[in-house]
N, C-alpha and C. Protein backbone atom coordinates (compact mmCIF):
# COMPACT_ATOMS: atom_id res chain seq x y z
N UNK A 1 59.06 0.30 15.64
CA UNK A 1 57.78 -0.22 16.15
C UNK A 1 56.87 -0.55 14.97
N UNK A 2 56.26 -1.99 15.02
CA UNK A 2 55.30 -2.01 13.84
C UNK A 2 53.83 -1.80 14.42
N UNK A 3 53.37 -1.01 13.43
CA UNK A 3 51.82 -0.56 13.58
C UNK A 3 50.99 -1.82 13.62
N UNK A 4 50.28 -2.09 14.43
CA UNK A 4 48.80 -3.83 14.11
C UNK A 4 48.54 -3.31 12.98
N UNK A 5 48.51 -4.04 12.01
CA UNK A 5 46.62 -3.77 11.14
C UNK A 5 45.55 -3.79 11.81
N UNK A 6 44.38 -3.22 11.51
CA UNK A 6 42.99 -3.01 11.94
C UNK A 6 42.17 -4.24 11.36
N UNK A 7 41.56 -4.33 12.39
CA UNK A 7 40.63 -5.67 11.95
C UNK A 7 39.63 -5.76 11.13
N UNK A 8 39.50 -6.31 10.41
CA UNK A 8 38.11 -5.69 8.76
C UNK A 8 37.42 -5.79 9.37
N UNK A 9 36.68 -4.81 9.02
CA UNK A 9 35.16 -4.37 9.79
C UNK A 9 34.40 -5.61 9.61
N UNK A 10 33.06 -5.18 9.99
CA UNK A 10 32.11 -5.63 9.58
C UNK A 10 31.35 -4.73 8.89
N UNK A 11 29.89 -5.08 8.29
CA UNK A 11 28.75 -4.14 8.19
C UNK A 11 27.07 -4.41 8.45
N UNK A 12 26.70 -3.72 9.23
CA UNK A 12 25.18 -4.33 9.54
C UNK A 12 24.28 -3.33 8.49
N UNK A 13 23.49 -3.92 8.39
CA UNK A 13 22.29 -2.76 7.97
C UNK A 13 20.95 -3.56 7.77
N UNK A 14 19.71 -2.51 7.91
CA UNK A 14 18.79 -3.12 7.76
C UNK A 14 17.91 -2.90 6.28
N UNK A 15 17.64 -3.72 5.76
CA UNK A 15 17.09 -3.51 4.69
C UNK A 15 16.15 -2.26 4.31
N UNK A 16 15.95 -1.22 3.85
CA UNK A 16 14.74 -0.49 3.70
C UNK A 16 13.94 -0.17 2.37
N UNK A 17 12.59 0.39 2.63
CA UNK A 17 11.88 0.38 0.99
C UNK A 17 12.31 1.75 0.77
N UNK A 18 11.91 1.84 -0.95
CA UNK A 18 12.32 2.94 -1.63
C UNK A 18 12.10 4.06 -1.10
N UNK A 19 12.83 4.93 -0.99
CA UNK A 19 12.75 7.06 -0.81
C UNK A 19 12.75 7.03 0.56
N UNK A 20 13.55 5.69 1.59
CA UNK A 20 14.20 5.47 2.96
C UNK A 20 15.20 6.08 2.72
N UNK A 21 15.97 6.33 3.88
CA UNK A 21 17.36 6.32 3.84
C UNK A 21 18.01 5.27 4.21
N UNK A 22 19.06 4.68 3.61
CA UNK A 22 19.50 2.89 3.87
C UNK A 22 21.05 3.36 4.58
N UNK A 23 21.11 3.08 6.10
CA UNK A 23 22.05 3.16 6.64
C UNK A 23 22.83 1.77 7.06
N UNK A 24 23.94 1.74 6.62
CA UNK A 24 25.32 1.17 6.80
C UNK A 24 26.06 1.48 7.58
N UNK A 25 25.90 0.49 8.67
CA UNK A 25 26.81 0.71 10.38
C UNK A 25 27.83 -0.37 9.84
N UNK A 26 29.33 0.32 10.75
CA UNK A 26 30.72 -0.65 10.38
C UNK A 26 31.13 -1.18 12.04
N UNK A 27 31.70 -1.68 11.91
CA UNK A 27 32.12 -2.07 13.18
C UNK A 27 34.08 -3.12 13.20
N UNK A 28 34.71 -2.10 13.81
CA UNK A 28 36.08 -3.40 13.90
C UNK A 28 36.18 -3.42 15.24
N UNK A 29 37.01 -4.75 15.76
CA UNK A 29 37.22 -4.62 17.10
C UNK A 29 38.33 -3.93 17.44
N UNK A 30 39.07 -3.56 16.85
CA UNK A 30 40.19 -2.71 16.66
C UNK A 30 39.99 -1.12 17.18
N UNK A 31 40.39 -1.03 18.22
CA UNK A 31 39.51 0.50 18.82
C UNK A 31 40.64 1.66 17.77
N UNK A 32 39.39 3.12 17.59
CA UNK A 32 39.88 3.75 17.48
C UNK A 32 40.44 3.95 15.76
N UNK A 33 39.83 3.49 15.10
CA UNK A 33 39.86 3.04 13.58
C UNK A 33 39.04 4.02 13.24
N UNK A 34 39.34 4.59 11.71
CA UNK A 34 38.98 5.80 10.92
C UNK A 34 38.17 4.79 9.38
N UNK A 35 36.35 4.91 9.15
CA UNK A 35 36.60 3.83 8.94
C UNK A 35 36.16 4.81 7.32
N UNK A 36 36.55 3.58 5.84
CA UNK A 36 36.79 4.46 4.57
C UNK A 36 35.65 4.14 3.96
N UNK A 37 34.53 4.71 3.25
CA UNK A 37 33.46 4.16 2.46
C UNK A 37 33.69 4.19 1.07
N UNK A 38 33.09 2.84 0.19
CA UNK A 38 32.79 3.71 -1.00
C UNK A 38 31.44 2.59 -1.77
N UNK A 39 31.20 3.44 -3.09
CA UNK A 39 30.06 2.15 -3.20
C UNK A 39 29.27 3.07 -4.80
N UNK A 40 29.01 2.37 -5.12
CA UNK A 40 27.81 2.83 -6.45
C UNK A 40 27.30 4.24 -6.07
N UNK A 41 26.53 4.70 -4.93
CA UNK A 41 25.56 5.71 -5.06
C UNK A 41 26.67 6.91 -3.75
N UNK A 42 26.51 8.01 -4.04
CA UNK A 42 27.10 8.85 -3.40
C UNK A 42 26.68 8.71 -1.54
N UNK A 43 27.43 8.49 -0.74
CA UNK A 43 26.93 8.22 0.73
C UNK A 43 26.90 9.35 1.40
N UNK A 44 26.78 9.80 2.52
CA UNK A 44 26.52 10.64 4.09
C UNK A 44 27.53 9.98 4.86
N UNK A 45 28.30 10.44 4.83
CA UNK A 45 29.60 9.37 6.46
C UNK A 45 29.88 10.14 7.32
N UNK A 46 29.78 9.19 8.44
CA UNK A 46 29.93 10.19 9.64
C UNK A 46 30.85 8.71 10.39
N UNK A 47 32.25 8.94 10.10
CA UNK A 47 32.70 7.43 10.26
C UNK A 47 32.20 6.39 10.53
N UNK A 48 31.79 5.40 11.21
CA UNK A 48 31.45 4.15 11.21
C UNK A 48 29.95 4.11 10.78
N UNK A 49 29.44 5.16 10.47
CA UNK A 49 28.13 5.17 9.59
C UNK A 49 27.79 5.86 8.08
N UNK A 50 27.45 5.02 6.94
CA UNK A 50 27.33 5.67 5.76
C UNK A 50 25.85 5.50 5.36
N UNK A 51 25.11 6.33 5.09
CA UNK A 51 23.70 6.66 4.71
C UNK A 51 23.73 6.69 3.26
N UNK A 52 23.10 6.17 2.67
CA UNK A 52 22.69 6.03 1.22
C UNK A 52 20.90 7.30 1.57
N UNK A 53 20.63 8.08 1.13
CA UNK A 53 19.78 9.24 1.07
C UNK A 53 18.43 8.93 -0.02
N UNK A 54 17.44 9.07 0.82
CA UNK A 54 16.38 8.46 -0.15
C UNK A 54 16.29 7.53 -1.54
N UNK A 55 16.84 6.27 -0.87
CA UNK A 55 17.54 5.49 -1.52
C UNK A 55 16.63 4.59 -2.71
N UNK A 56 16.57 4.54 -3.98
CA UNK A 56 16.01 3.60 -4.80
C UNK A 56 16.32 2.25 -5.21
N UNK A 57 16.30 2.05 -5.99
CA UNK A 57 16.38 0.74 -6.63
C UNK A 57 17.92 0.71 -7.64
N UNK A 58 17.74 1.97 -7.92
CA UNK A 58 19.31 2.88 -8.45
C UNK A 58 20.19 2.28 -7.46
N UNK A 59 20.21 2.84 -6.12
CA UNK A 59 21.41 2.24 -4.75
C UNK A 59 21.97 1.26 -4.76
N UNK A 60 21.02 0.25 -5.73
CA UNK A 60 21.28 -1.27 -5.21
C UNK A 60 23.10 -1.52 -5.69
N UNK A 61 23.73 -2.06 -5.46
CA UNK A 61 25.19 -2.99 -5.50
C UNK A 61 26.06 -3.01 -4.10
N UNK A 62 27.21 -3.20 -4.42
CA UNK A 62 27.99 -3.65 -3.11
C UNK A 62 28.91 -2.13 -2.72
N UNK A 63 28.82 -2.42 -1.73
CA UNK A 63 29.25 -1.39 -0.53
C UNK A 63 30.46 -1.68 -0.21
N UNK A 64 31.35 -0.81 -0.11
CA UNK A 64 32.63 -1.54 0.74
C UNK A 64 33.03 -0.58 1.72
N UNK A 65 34.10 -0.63 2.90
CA UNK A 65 34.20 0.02 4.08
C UNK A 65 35.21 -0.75 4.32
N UNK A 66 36.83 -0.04 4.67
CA UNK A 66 38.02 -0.58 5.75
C UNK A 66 37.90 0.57 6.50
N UNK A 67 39.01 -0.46 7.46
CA UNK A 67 39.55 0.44 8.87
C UNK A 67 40.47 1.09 8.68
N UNK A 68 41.26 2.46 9.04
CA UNK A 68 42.29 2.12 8.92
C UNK A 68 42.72 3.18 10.67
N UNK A 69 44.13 2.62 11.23
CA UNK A 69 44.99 3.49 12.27
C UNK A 69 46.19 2.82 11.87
N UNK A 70 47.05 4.62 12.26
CA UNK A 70 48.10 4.61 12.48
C UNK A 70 48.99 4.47 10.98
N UNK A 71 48.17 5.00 9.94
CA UNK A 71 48.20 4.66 8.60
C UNK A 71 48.08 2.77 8.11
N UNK A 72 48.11 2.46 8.41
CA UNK A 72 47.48 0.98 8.47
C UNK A 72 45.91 0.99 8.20
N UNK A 73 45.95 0.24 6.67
CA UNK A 73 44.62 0.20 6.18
C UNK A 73 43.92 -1.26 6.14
N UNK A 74 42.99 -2.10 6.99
CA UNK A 74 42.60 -3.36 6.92
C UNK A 74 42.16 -3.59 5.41
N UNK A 75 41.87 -4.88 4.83
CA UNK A 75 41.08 -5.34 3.93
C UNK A 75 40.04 -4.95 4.14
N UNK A 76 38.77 -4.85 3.00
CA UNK A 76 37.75 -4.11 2.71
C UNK A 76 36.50 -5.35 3.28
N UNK A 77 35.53 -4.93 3.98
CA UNK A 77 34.21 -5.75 4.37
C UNK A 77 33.31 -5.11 2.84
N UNK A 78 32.65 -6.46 2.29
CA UNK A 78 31.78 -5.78 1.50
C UNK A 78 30.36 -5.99 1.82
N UNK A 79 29.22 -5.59 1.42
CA UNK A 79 27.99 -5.86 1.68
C UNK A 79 27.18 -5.72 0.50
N UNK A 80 25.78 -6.41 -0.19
CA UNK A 80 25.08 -5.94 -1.04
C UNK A 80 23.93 -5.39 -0.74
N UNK A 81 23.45 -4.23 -1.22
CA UNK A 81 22.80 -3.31 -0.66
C UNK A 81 21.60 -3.94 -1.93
N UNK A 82 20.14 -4.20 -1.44
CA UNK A 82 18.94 -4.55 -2.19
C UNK A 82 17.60 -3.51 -1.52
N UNK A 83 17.68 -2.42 -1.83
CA UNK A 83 16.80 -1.77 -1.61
C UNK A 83 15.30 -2.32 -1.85
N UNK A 84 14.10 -2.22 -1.33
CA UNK A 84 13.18 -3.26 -1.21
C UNK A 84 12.22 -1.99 -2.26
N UNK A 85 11.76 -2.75 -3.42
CA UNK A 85 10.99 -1.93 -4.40
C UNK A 85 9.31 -1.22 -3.55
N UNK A 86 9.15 -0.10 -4.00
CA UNK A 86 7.92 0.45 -3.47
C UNK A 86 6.62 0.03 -3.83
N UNK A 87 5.67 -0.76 -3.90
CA UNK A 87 4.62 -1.23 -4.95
C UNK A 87 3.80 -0.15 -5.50
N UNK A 88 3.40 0.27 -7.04
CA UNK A 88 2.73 0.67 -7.48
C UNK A 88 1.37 0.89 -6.86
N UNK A 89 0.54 2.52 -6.89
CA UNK A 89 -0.77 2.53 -5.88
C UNK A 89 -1.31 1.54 -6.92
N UNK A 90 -2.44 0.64 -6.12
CA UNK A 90 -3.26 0.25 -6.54
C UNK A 90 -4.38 0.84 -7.29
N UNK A 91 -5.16 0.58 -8.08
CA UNK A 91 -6.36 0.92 -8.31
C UNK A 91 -7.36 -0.04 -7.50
N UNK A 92 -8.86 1.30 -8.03
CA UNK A 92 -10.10 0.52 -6.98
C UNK A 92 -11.29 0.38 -8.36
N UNK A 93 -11.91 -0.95 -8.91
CA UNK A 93 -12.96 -0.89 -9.37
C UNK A 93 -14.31 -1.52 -8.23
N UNK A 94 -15.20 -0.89 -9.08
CA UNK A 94 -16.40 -1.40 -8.73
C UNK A 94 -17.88 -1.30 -9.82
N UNK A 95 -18.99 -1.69 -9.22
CA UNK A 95 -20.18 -1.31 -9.85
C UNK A 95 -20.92 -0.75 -8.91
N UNK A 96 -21.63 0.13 -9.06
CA UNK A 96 -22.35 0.45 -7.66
C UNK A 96 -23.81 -0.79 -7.65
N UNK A 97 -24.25 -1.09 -6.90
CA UNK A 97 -25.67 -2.10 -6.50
C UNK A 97 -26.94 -1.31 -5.79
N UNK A 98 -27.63 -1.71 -5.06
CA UNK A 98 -28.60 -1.00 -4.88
C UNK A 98 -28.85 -1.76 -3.48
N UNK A 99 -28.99 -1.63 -2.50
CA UNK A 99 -29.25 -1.36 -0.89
C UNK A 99 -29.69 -3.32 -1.19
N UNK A 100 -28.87 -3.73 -0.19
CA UNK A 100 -29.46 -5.11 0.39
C UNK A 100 -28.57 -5.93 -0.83
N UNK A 101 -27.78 -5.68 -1.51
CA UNK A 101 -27.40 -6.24 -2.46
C UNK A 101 -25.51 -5.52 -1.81
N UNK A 102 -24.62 -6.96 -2.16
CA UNK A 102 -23.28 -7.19 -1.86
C UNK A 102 -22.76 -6.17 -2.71
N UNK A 103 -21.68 -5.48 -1.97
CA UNK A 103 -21.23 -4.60 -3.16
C UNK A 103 -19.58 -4.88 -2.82
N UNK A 104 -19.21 -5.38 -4.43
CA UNK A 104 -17.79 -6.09 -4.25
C UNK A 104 -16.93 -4.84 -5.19
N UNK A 105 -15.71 -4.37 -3.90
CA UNK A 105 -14.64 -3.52 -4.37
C UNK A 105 -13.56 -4.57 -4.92
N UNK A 106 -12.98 -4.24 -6.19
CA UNK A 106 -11.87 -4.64 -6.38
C UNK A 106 -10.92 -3.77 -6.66
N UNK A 107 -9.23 -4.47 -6.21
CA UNK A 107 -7.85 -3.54 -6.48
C UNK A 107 -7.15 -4.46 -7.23
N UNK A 108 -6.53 -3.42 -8.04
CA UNK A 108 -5.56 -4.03 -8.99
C UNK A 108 -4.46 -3.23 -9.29
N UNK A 109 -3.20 -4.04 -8.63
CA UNK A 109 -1.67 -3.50 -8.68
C UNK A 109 -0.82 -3.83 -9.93
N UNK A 110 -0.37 -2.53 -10.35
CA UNK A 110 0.88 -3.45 -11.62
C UNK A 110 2.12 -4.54 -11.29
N UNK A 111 2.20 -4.04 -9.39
CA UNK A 111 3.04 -4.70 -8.93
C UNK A 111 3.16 -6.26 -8.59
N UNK A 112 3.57 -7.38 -9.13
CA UNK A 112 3.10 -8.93 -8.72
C UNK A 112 3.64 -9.16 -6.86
N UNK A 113 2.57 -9.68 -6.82
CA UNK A 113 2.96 -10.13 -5.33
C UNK A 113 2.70 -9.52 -4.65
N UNK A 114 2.09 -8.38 -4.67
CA UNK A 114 1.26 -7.54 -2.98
C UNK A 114 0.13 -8.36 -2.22
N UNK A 115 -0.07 -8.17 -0.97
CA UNK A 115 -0.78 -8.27 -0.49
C UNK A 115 -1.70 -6.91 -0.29
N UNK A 116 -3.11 -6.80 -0.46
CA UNK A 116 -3.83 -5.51 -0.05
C UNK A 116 -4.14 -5.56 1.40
N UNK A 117 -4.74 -4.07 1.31
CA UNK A 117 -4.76 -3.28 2.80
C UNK A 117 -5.80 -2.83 2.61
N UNK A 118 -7.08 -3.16 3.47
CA UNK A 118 -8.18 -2.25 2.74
C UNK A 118 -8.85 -1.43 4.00
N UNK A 119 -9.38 -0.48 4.08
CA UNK A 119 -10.10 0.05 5.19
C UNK A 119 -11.23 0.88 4.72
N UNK A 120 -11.95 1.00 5.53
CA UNK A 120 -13.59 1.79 5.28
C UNK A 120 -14.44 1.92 6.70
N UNK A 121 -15.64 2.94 6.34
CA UNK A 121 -16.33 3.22 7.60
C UNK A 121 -17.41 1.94 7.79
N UNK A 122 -17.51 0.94 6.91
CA UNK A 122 -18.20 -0.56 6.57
C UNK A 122 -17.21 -1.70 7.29
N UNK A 123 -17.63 -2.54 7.80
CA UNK A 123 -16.67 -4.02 8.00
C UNK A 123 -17.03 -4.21 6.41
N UNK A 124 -15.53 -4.53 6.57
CA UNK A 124 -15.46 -5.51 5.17
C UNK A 124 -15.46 -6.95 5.32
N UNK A 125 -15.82 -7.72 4.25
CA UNK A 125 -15.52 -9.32 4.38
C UNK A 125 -14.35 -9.24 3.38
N UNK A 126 -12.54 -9.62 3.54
CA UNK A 126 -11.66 -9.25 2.14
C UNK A 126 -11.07 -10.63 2.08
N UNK A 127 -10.94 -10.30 0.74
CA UNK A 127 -10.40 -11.55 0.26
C UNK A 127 -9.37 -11.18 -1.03
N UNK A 128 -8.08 -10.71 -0.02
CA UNK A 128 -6.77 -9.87 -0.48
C UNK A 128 -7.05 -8.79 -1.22
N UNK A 129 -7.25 -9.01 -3.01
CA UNK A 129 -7.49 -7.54 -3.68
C UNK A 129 -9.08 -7.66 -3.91
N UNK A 130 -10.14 -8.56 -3.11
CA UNK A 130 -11.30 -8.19 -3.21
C UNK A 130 -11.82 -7.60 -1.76
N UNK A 131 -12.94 -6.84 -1.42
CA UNK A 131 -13.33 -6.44 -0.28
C UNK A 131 -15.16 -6.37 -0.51
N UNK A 132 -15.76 -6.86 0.35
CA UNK A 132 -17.10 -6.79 0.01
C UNK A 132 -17.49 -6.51 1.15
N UNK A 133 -18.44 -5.34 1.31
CA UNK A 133 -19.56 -4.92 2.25
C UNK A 133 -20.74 -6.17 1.89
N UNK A 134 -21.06 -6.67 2.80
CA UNK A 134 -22.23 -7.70 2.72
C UNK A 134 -23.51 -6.74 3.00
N UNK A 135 -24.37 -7.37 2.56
CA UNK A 135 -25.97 -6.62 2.51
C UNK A 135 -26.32 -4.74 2.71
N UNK A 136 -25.09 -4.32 1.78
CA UNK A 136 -25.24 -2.93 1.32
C UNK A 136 -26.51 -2.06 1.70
N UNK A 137 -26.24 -0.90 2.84
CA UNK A 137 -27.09 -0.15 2.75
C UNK A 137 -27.12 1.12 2.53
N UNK A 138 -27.24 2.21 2.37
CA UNK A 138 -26.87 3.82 2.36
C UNK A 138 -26.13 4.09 3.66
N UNK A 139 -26.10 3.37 4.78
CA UNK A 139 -25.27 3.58 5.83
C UNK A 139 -23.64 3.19 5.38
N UNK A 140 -23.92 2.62 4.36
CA UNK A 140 -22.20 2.29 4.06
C UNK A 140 -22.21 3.11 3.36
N UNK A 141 -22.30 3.93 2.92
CA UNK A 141 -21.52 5.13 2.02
C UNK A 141 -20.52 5.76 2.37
N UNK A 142 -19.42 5.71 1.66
CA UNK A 142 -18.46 7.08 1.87
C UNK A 142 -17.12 6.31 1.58
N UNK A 143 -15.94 6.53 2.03
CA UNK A 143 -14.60 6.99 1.18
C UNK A 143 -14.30 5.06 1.84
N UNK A 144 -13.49 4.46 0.99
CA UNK A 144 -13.17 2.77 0.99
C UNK A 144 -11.60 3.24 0.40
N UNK A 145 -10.83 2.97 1.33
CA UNK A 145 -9.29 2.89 0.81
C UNK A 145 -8.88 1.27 0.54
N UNK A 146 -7.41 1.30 -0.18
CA UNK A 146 -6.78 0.25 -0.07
C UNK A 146 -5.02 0.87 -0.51
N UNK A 147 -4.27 -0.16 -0.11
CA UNK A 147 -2.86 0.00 -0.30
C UNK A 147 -2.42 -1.45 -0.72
N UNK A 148 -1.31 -1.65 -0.93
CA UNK A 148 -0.40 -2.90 -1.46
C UNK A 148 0.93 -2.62 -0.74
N UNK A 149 0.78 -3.93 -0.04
CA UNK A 149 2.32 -4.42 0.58
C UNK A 149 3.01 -5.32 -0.42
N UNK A 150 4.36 -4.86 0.06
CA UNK A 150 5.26 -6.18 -0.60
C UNK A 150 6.33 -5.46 -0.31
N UNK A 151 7.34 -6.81 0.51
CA UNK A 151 8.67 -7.19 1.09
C UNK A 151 8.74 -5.67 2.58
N UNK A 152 7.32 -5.64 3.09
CA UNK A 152 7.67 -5.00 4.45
C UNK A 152 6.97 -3.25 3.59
N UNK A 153 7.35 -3.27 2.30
CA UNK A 153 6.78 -1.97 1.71
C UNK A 153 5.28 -1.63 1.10
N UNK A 154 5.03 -0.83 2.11
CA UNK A 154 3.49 0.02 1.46
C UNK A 154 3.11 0.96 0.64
N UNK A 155 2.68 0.71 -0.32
CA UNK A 155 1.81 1.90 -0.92
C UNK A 155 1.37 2.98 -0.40
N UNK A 156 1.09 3.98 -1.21
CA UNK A 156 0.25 4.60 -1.03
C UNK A 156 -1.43 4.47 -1.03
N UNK A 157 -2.36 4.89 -0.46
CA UNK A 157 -3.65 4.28 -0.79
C UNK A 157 -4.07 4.78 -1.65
N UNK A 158 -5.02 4.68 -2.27
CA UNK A 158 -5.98 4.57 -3.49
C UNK A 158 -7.73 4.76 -2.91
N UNK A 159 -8.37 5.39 -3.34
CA UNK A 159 -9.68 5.22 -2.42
C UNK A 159 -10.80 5.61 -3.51
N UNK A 160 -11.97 5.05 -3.00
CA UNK A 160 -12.85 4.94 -3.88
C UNK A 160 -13.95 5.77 -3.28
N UNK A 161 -15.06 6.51 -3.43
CA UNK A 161 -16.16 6.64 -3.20
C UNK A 161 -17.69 5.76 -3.25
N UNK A 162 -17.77 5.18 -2.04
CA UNK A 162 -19.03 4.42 -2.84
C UNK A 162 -20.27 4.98 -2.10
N UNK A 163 -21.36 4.90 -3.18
CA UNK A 163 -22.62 5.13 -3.10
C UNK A 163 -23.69 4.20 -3.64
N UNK A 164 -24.11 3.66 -2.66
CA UNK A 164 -24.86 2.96 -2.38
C UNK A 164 -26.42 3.04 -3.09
N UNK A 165 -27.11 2.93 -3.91
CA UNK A 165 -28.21 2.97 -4.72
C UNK A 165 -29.71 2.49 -3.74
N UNK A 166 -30.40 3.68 -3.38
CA UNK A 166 -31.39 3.53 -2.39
C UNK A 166 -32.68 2.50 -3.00
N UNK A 167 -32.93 1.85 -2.57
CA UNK A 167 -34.26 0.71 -2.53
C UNK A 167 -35.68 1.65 -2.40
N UNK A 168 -35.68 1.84 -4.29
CA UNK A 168 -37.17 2.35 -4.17
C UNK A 168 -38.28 2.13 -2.98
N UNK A 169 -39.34 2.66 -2.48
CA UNK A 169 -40.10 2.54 -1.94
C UNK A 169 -41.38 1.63 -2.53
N UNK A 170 -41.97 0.71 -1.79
CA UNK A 170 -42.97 -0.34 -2.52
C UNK A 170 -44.17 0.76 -2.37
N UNK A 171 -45.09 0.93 -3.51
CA UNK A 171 -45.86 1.93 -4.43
C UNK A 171 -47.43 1.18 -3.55
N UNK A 172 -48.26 1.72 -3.46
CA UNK A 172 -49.25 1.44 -2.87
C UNK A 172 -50.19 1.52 -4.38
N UNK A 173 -51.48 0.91 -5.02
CA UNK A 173 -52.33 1.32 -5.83
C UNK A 173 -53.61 1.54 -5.51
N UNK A 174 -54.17 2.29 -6.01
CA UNK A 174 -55.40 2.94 -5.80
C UNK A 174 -56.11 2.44 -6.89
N UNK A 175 -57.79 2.12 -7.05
CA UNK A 175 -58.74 1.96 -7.81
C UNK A 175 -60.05 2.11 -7.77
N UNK A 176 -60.52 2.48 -8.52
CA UNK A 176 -61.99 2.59 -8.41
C UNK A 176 -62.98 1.54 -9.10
N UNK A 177 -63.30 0.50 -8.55
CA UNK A 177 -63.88 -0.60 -9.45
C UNK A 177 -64.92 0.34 -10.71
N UNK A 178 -64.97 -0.51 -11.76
CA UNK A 178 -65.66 -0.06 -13.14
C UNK A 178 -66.90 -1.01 -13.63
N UNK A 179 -67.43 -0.70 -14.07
CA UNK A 179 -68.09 -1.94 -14.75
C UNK A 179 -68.12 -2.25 -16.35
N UNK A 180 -68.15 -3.60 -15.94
CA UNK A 180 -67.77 -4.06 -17.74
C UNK A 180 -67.43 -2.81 -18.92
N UNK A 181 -66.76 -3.21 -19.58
CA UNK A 181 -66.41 -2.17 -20.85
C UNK A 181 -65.92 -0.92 -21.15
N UNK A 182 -65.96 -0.68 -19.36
CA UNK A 182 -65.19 0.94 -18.75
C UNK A 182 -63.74 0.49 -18.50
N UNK A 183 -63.24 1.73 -19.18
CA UNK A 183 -61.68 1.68 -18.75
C UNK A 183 -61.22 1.22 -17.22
N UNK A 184 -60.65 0.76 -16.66
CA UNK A 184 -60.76 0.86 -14.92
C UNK A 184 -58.60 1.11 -14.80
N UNK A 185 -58.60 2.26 -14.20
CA UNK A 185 -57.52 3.22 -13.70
C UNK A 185 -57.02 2.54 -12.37
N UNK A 186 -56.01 2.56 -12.95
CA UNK A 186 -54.87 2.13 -11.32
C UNK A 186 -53.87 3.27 -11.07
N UNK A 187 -53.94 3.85 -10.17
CA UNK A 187 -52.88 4.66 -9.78
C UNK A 187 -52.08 4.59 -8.52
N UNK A 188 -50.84 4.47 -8.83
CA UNK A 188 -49.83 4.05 -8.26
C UNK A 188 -48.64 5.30 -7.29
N UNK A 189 -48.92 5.73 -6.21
CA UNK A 189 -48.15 6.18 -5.42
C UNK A 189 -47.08 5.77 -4.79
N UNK A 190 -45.90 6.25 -4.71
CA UNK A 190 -44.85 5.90 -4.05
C UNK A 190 -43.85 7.14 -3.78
N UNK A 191 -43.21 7.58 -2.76
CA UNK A 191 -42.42 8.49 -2.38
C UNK A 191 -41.14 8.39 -2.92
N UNK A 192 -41.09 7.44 -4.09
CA UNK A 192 -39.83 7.04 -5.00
C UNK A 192 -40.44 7.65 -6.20
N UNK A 193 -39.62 9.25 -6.34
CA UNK A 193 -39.85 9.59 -7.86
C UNK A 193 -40.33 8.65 -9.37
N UNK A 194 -39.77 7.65 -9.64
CA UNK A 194 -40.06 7.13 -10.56
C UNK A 194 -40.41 5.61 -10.36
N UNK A 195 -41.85 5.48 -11.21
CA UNK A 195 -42.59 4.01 -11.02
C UNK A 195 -42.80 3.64 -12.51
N UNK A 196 -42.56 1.97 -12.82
CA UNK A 196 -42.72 1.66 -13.63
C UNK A 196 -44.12 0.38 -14.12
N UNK A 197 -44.50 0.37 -14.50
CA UNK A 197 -45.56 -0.50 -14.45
C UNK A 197 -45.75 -1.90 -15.29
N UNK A 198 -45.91 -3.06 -15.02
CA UNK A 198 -45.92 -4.29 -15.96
C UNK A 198 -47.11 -5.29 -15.51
């Protein structure tokens, strides 16, 4: 009696970003097939499935997988495994401004090609790695994140503290008219610690 050969698999998988686990499903139509892995990075098999384990950029090359029954071993299906890189956290600059005045966050990734992610207790107006609170008040204060996508993969966020610079209070002056050749005194109140005079 001659044994069939087994039909070369196939292999599906879905792409994943770095410190995933990247699983490799096989498939023959050949029922009942024992199926063989091997590949660059050490796998997880649980027959027709091989797991690559918090997988990097290290993982990346070709995969291979036959069938085999009845000692009958098919030709090998190969696949290339491209693990999708993690983007570097972003950083957050800024300047702080002072109430009624735009206050523009910027991020900057080592990674080329992200798109940013930005969130805060403020609507932002963004414009990818810029984000601006329009007409800044002390009500926008507090924690402004952002992250970087690229190829389906996110960052971690990055977050900034902003504080918002309160709008002195307008100073009322006081005087006592003088006549000619007398000093004449202006004094200047305001519930804003420090007043300057010109």
């Amino acid at each position: 009696m001659i044994n069939p050969m087994p039909v070369v698999p196939t292999i599906a998988m879905i792409p994943v970003c770095e410190g995933s686990d990247q699983l490799l499903t096989a498939t023959s139509s050949t029922a009942g097939v024992t199926y063989n892995w091997s590949g660059p990075t050490p796998l997880v098999v649980n027959n027709n499935e091989a797991t690559i384990k918090a997988a990097t950029v290290a993982s990346n090359g070709s995969y291979s997988v036959s069938a085999t029954l009845n000692t009958c071993t098919s030709q090998s299906a190969t696949v290339n495994v491209a693990i999708n890189r993690m983007p570097v956290v972003p950083t957050i600059a800024m300047t702080p401004v002072c109430e009624g005045s735009d206050q523009l966050l910027t991020a900057t990734s080592s990674t080329a090609g992200v798109t940013y992610n930005w969130s805060g207790p403020t609507p932002l107006v963004v414009n990818n790695d810029k984000a601006t609170i329009k007409a800044a008040t002390v009500a926008s204060n507090g924690s402004y994140s952002v992250s970087a996508t690229l190829n389906t993969c996110t960052s971690k966020s990055a977050t900034v503290n902003v504080a918002i610079n309160p709008m002195p209070v307008v100073p009322t002056i006081a005087m006592t008219p003088v006549c000619e050749g007398s000093d004449q005194l202006l004094t200047a109140t305001s519930s804003t610690a420090e007043r300057c005079w010109s």
